[in-house]
Protein backbone atom coordinates (compact mmCIF):
# COMPACT_ATOMS: atom_id res chain seq x y z
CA UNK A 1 109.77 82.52 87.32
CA UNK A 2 108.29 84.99 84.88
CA UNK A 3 108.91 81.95 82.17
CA UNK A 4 106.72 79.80 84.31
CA UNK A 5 103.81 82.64 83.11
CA UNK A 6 101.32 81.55 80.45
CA UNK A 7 98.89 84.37 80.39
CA UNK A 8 98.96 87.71 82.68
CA UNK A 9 94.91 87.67 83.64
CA UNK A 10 95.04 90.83 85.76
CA UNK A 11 97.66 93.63 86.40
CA UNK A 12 99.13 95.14 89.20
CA UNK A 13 97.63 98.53 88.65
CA UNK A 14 93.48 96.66 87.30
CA UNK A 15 94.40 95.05 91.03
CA UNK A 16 95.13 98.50 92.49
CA UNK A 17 92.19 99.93 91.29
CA UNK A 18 89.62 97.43 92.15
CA UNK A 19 90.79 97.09 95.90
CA UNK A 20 90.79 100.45 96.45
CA UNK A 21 86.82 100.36 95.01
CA UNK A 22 86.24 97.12 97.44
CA UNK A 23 87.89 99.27 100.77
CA UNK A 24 85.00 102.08 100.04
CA UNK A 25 82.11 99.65 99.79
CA UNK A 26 83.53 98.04 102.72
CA UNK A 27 83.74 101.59 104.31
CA UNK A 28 80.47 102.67 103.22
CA UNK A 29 78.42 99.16 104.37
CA UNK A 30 79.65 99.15 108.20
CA UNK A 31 79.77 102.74 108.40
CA UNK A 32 82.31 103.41 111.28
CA UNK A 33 81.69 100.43 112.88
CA UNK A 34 84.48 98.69 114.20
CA UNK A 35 85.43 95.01 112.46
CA UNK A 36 87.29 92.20 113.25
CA UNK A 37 88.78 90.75 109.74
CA UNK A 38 89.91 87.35 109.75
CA UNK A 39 92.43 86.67 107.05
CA UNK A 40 92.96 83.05 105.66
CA UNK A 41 96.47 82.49 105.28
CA UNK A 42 98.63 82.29 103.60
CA UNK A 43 96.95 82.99 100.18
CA UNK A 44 95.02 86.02 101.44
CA UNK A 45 97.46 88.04 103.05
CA UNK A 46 98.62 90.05 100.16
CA UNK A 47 95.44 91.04 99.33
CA UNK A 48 94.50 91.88 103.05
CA UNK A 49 97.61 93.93 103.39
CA UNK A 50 96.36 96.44 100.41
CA UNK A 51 93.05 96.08 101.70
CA UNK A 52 92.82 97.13 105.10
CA UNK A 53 94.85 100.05 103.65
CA UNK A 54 92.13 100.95 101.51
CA UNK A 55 89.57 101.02 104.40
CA UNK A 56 88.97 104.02 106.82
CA UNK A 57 86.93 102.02 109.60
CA UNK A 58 87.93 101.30 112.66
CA UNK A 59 89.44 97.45 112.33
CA UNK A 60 91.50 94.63 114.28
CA UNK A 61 93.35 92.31 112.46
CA UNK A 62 93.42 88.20 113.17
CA UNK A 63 95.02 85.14 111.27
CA UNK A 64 93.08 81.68 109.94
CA UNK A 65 95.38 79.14 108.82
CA UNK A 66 93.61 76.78 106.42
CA UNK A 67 95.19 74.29 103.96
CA UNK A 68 92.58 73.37 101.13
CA UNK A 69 95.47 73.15 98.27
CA UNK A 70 98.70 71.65 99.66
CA UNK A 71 100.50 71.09 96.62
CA UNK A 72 98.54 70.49 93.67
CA UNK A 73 95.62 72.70 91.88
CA UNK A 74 92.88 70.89 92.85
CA UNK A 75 91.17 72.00 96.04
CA UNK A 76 91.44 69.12 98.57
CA UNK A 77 87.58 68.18 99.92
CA UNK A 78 87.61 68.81 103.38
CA UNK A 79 89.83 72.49 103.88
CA UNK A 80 91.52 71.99 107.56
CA UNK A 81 91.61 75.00 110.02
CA UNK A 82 95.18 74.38 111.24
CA UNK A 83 95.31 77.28 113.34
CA UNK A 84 92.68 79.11 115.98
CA UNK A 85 91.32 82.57 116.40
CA UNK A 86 93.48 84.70 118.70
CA UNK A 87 90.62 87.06 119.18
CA UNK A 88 87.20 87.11 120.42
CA UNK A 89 84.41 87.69 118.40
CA UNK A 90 81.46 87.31 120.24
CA UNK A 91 78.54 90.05 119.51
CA UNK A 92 81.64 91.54 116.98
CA UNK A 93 81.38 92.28 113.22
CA UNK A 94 83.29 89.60 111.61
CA UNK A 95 84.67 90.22 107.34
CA UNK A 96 86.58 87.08 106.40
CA UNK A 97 88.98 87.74 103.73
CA UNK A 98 90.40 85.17 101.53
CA UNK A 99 92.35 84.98 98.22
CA UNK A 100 90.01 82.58 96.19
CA UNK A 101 86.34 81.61 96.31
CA UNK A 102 86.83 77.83 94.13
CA UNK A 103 84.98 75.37 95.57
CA UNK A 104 83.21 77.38 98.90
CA UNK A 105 84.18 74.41 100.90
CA UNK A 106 87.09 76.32 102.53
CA UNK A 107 84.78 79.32 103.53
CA UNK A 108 81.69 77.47 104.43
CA UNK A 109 83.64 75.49 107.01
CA UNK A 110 85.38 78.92 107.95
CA UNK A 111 81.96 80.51 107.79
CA UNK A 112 80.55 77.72 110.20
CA UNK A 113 82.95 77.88 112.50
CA UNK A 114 83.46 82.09 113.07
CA UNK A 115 79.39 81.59 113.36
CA UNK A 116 79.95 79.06 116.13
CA UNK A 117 81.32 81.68 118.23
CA UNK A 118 78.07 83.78 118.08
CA UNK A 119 79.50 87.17 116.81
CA UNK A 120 76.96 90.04 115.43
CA UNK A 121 77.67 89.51 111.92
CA UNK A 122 79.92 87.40 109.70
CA UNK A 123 80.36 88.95 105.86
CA UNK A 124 82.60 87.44 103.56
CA UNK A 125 85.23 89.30 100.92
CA UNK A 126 87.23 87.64 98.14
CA UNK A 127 89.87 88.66 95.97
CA UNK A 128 89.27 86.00 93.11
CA UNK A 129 85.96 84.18 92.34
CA UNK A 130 85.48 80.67 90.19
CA UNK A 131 81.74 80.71 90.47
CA UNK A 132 81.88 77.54 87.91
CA UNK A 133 83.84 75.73 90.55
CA UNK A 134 81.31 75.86 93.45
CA UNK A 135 80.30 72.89 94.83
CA UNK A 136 77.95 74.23 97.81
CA UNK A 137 75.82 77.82 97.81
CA UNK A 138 78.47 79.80 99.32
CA UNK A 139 78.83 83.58 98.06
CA UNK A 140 81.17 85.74 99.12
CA UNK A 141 79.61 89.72 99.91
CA UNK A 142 82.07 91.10 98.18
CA UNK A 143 84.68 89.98 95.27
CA UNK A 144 87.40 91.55 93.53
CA UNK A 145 87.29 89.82 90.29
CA UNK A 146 85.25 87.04 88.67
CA UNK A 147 87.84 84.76 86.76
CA UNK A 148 87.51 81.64 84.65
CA UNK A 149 88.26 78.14 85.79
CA UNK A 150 92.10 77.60 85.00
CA UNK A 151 94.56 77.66 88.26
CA UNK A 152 96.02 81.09 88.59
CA UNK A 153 99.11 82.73 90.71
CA UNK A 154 100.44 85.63 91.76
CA UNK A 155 99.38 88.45 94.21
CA UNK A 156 99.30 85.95 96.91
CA UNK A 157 98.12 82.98 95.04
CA UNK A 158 100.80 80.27 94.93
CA UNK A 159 101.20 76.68 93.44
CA UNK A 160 103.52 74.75 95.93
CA UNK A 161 104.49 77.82 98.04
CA UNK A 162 106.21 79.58 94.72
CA UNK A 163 104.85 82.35 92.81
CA UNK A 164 103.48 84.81 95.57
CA UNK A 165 105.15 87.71 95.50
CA UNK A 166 104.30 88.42 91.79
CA UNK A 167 102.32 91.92 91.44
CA UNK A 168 99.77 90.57 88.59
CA UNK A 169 97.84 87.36 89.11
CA UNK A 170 99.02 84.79 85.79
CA UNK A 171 98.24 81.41 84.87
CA UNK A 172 101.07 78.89 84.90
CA UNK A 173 102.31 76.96 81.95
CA UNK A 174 100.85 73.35 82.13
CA UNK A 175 104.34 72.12 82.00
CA UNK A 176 104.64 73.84 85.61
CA UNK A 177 102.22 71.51 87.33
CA UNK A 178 101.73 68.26 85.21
């Protein structure tokens, strides 16, 4: 797997440090209010796992599956929400929390439909950001790292369900995918 690597773009202890920095801004902007985050799976839930250990405010925890890759590296057009919200968010404080922020079509339709359901507030954090890639105005309110346009893996991040449990995000070898 590690041969698969072409390039290490972030380590395990740059990601360390950084999440722990996004947990106190978190902390600090709802101020002991209690959230509702709503991880995307199945990319985000590494990064959600060291993140809501990073924060001190009160929290509940819910699940989004959404399929924007499937298996290739280009972002499909129209993300599906394959799952539903277990919880109620209604007049709640809403943080969606998702791996990558490539296109903003998967959290814009995310986005639309959490706002749907009328909570108080819906902010968005991301571990990764393409900012190149964005086809729509979507911004995430807070982001771990900027990064350039090349398909990356690790912490999470996969490319045809393989690659997740690495502790560094990498890109992959072209020979991997082509």
């Amino acid at each position: 797997m590690k041969n698969d690597i072409k390039q290490i773009l972030l380590t395990k202890e740059v990601i360390e440090k950084r999440v722990q920095e996004i947990g106190q801004e978190i902390d600090q902007y709802y101020q002991n209010r209690e959230i509702i985050i709503i991880t995307l799976l199945d990319g985000a839930i590494v990064f959600t796992a060291d993140l809501i250990r990073n924060l001190a405010i009160p929290l509940r925890l819910d699940c989004l599956r959404v399929s924007s890759y499937g298996n290739s590296t280009d972002p499909e057009t129209a993300p599906r929400i394959l799952s539903s919200l277990k919880s109620d968010v209604r007049d709640k404080h809403v943080l969606l929390v998702d791996d990558i922020l490539d296109t903003g079509n998967t959290l814009q339709s995310v986005f639309n439909e959490v706002t749907s359901k009328q909570p108080a507030s819906v902010r968005s954090c991301v571990f990764l950001d393409k900012p190149e890639r964005r086809q729509n105005g979507f911004k995430a309110d807070w982001s771990g790292f900027s990064i350039p346009d090349e398909f990356v893996v690790g912490y999470g991040l996969d490319y045809a369900g393989r690659y997740r449990q690495l502790p560094y995000v990498g890109t992959l070898k072209p020979s991997v995918y082509s």
